[in-house]
N, C-alpha and C. Protein backbone atom coordinates (compact mmCIF):
# COMPACT_ATOMS: atom_id res chain seq x y z
N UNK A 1 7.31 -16.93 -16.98
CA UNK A 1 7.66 -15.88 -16.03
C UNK A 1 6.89 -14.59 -16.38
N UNK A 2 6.16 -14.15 -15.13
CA UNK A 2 5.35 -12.87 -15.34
C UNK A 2 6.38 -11.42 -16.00
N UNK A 3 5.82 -10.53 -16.99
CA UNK A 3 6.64 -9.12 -17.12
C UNK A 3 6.89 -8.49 -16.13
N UNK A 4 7.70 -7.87 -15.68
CA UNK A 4 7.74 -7.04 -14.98
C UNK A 4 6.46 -5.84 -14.74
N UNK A 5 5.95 -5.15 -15.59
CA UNK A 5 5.40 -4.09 -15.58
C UNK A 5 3.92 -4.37 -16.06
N UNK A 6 3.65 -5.41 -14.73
CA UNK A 6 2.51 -6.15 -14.78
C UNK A 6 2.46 -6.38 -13.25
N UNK A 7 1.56 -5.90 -12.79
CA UNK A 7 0.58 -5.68 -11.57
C UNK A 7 0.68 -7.34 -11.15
N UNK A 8 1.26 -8.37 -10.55
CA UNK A 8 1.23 -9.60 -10.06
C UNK A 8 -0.30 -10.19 -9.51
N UNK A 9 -0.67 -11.15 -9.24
CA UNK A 9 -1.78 -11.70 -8.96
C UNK A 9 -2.76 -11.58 -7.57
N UNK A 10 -3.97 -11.44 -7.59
CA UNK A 10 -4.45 -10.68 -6.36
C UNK A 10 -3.60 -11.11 -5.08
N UNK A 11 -3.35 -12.29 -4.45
CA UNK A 11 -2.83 -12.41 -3.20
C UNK A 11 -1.83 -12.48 -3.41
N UNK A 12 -0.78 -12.56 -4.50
CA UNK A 12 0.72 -11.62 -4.29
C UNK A 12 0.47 -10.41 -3.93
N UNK A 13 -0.51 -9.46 -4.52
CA UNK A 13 -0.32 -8.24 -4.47
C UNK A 13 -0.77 -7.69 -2.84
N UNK A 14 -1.55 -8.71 -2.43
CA UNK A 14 -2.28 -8.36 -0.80
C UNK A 14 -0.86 -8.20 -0.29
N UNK A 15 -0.07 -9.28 -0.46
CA UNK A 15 1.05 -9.55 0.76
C UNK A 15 2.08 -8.52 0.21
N UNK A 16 1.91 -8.03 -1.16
CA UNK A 16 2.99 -6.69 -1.45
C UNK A 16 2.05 -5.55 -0.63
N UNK A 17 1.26 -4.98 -1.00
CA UNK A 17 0.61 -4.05 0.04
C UNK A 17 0.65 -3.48 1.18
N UNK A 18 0.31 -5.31 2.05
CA UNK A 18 0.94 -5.03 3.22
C UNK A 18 2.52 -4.96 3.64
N UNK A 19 3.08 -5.45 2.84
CA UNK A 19 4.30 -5.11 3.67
C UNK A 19 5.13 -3.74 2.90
N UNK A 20 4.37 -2.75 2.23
CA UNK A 20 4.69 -1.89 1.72
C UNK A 20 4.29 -0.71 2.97
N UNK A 21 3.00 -1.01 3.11
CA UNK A 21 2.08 -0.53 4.52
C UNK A 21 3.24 -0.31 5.91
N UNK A 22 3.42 -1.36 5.63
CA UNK A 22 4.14 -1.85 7.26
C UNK A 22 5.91 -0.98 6.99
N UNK A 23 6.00 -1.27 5.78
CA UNK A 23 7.49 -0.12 5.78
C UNK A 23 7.64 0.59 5.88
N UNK A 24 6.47 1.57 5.30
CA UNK A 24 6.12 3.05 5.64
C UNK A 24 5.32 3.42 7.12
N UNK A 25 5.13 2.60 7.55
CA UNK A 25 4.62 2.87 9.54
C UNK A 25 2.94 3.13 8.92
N UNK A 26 2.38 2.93 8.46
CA UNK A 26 1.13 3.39 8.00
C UNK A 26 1.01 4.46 7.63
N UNK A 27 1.77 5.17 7.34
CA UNK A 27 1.99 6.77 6.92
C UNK A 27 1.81 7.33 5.53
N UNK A 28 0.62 7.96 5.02
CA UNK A 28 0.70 8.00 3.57
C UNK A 28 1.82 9.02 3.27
N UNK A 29 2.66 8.99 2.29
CA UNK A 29 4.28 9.30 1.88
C UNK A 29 3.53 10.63 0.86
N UNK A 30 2.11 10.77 0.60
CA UNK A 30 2.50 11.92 0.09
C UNK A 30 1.70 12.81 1.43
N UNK A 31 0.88 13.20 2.09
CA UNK A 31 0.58 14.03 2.88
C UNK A 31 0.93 14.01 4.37
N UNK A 32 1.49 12.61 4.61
CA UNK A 32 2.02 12.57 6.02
C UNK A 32 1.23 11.89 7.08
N UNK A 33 0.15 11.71 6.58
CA UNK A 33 -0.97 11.18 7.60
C UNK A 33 -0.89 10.17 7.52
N UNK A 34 -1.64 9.28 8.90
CA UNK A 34 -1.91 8.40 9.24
C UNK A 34 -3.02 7.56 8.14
N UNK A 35 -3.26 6.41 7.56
CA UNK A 35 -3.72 5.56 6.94
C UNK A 35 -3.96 4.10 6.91
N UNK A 36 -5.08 3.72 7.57
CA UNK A 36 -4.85 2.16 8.24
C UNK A 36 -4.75 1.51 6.78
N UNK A 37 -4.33 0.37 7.03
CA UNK A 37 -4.35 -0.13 5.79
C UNK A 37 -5.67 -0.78 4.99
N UNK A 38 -6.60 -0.71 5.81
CA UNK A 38 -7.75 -0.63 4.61
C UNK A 38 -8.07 0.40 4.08
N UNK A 39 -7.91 1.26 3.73
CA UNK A 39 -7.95 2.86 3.33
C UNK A 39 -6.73 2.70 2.85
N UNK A 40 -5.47 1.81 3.21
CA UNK A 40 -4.21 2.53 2.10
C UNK A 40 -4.55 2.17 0.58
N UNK A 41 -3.77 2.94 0.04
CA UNK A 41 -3.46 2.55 -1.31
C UNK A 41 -2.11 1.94 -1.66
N UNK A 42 -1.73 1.21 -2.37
CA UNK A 42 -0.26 0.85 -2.68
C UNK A 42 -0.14 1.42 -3.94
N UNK A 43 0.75 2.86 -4.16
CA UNK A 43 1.11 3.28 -5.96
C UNK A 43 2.61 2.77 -6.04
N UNK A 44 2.40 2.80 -7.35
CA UNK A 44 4.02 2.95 -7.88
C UNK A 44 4.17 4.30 -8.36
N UNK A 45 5.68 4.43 -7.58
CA UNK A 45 5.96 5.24 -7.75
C UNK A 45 6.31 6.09 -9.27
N UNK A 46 7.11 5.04 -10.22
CA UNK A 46 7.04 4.73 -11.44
C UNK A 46 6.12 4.45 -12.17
N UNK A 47 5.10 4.69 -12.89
CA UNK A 47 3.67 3.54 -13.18
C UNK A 47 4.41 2.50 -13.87
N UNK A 48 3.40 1.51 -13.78
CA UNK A 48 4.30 0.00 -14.16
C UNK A 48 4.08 0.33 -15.89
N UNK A 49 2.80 1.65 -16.83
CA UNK A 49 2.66 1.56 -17.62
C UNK A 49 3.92 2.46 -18.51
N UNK A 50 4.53 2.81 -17.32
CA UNK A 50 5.71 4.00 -17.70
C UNK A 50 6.89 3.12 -17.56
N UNK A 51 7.31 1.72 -17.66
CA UNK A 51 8.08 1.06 -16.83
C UNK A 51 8.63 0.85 -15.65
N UNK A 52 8.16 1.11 -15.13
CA UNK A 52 7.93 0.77 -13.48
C UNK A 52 7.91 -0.73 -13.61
N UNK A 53 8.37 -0.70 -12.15
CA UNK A 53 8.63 -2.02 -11.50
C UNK A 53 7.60 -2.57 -10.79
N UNK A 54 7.54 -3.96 -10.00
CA UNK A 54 6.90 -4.21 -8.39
C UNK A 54 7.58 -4.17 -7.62
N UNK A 55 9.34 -3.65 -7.55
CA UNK A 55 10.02 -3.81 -6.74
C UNK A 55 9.71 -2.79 -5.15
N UNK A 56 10.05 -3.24 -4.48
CA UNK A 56 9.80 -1.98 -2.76
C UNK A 56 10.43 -1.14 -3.28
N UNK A 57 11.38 -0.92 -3.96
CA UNK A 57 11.64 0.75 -3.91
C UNK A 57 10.81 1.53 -5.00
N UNK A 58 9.80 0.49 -6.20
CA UNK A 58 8.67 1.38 -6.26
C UNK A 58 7.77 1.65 -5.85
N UNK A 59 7.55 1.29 -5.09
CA UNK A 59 6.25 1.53 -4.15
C UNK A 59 5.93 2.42 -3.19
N UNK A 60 4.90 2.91 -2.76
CA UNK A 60 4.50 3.66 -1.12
C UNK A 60 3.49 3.67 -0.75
N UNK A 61 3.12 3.53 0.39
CA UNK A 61 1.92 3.75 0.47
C UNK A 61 1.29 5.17 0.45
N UNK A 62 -0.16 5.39 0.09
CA UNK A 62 -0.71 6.52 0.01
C UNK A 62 -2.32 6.75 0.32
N UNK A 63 -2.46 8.00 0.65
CA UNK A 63 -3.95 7.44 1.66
C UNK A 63 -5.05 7.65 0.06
N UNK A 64 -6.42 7.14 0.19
CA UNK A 64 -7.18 7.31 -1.45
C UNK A 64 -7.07 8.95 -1.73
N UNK A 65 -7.10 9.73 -0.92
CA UNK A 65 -7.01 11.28 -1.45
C UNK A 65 -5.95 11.64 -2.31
N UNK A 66 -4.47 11.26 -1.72
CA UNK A 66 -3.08 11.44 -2.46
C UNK A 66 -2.81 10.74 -3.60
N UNK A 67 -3.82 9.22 -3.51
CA UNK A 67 -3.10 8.77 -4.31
C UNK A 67 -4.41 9.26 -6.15
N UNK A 68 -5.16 9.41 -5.35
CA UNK A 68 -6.37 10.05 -6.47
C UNK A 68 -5.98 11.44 -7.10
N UNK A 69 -4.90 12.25 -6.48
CA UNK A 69 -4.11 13.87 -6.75
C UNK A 69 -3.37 13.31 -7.47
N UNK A 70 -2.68 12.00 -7.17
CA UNK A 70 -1.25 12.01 -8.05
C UNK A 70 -1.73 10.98 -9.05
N UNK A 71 -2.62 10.79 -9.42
CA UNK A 71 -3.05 9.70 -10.07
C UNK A 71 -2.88 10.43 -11.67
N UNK A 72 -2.42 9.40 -12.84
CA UNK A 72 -2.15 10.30 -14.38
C UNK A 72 -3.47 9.74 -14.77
N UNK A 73 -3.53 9.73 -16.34
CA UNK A 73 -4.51 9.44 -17.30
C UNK A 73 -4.69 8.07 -17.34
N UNK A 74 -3.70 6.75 -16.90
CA UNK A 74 -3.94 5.64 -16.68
C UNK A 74 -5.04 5.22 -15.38
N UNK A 75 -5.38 6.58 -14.69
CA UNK A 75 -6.27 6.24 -13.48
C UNK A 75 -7.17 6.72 -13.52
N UNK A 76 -8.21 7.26 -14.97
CA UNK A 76 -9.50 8.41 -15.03
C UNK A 76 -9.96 7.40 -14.31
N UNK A 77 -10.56 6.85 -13.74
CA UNK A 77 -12.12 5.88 -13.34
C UNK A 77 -11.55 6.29 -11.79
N UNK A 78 -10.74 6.04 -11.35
CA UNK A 78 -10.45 6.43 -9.76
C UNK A 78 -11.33 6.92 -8.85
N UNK A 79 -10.62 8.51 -9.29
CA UNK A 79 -11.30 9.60 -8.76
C UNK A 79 -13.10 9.15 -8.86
N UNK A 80 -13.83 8.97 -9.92
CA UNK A 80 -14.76 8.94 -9.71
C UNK A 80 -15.89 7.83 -8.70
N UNK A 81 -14.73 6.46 -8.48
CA UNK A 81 -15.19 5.42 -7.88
C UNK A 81 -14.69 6.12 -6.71
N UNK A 82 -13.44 6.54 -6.32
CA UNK A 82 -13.54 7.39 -4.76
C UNK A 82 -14.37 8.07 -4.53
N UNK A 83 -14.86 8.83 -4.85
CA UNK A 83 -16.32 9.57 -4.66
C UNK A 83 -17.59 9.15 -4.34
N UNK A 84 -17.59 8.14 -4.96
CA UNK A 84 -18.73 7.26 -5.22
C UNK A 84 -18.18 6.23 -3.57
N UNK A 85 -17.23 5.95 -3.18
CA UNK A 85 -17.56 5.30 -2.07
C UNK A 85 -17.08 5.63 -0.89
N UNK A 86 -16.91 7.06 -0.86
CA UNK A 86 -17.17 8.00 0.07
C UNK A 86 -15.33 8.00 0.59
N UNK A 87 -14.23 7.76 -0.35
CA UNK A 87 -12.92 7.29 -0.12
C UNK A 87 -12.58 8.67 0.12
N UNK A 88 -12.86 10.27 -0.67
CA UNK A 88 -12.38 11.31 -0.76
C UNK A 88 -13.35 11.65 -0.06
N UNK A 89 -12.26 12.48 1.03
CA UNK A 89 -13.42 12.84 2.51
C UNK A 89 -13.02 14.59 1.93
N UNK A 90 -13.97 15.17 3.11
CA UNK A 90 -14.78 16.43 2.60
C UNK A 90 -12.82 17.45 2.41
N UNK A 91 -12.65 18.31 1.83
CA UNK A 91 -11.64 19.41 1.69
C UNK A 91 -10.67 18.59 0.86
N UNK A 92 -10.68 17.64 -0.18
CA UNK A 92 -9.82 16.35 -0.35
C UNK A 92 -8.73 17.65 -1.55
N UNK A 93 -9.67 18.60 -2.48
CA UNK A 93 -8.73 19.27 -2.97
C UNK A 93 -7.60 20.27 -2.56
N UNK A 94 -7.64 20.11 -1.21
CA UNK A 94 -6.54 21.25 -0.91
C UNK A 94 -5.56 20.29 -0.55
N UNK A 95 -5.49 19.20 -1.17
CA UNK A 95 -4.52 18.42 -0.68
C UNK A 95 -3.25 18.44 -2.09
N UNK A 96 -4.08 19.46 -3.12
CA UNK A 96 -3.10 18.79 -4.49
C UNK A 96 -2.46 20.06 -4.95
N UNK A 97 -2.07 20.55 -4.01
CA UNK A 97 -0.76 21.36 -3.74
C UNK A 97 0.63 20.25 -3.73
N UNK A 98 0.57 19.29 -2.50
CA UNK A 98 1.02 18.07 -2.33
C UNK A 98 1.49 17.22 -3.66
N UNK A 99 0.91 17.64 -5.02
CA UNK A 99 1.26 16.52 -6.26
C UNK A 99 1.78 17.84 -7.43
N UNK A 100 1.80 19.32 -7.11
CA UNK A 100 2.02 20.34 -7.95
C UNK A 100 3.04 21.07 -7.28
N UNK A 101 3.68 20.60 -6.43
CA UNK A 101 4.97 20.99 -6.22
C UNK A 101 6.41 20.19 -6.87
């Protein structure tokens, strides 16, 4: 039996995604916007490295900008691969008001 606070296997995690996507209406939960789901992100809300779960109530979806603001020290490489594939669109820092409140 897998740990809990272990990220499940790529196509478990597709079909957690999407129906994380689909709970939230496509709506990224930290800025409010619209986010198709190739552009979503699925975070935990908890990190699974903080004990966090895979359960739906840790989860949300979030668009790559929010979830790159709220991202800790378990996510340095992120931010820089968003950049690199054009995920953080132009004004992306006035969004991290949104993770400092």
């Amino acid at each position: 039996m897998r740990r809990p606070n272990k990220r499940p296997p790529k196509n478990e995690w597709r079909v957690m995604r999407r129906e994380t996507w689909e709970r939230d209406k496509g709506i990224c939960q930290g800025c409010g916007q619209p986010v198709s789901l190739r552009r979503a992100h699925c975070d935990h809300i908890e990190p699974l490295s903080e004990g966090g779960s895979n359960a739906p109530s840790n989860r949300r979806t979030l668009c790559p900008t929010c979830h790159c603001l709220r991202a800790g020290k378990a996510h340095q490489g992120m931010m820089a691969g968003a950049l690199r594939r054009g995920d953080l669109l132009p004004g992306w820092r006035t969004k991290q008001a949104v993770w400092e409140g």
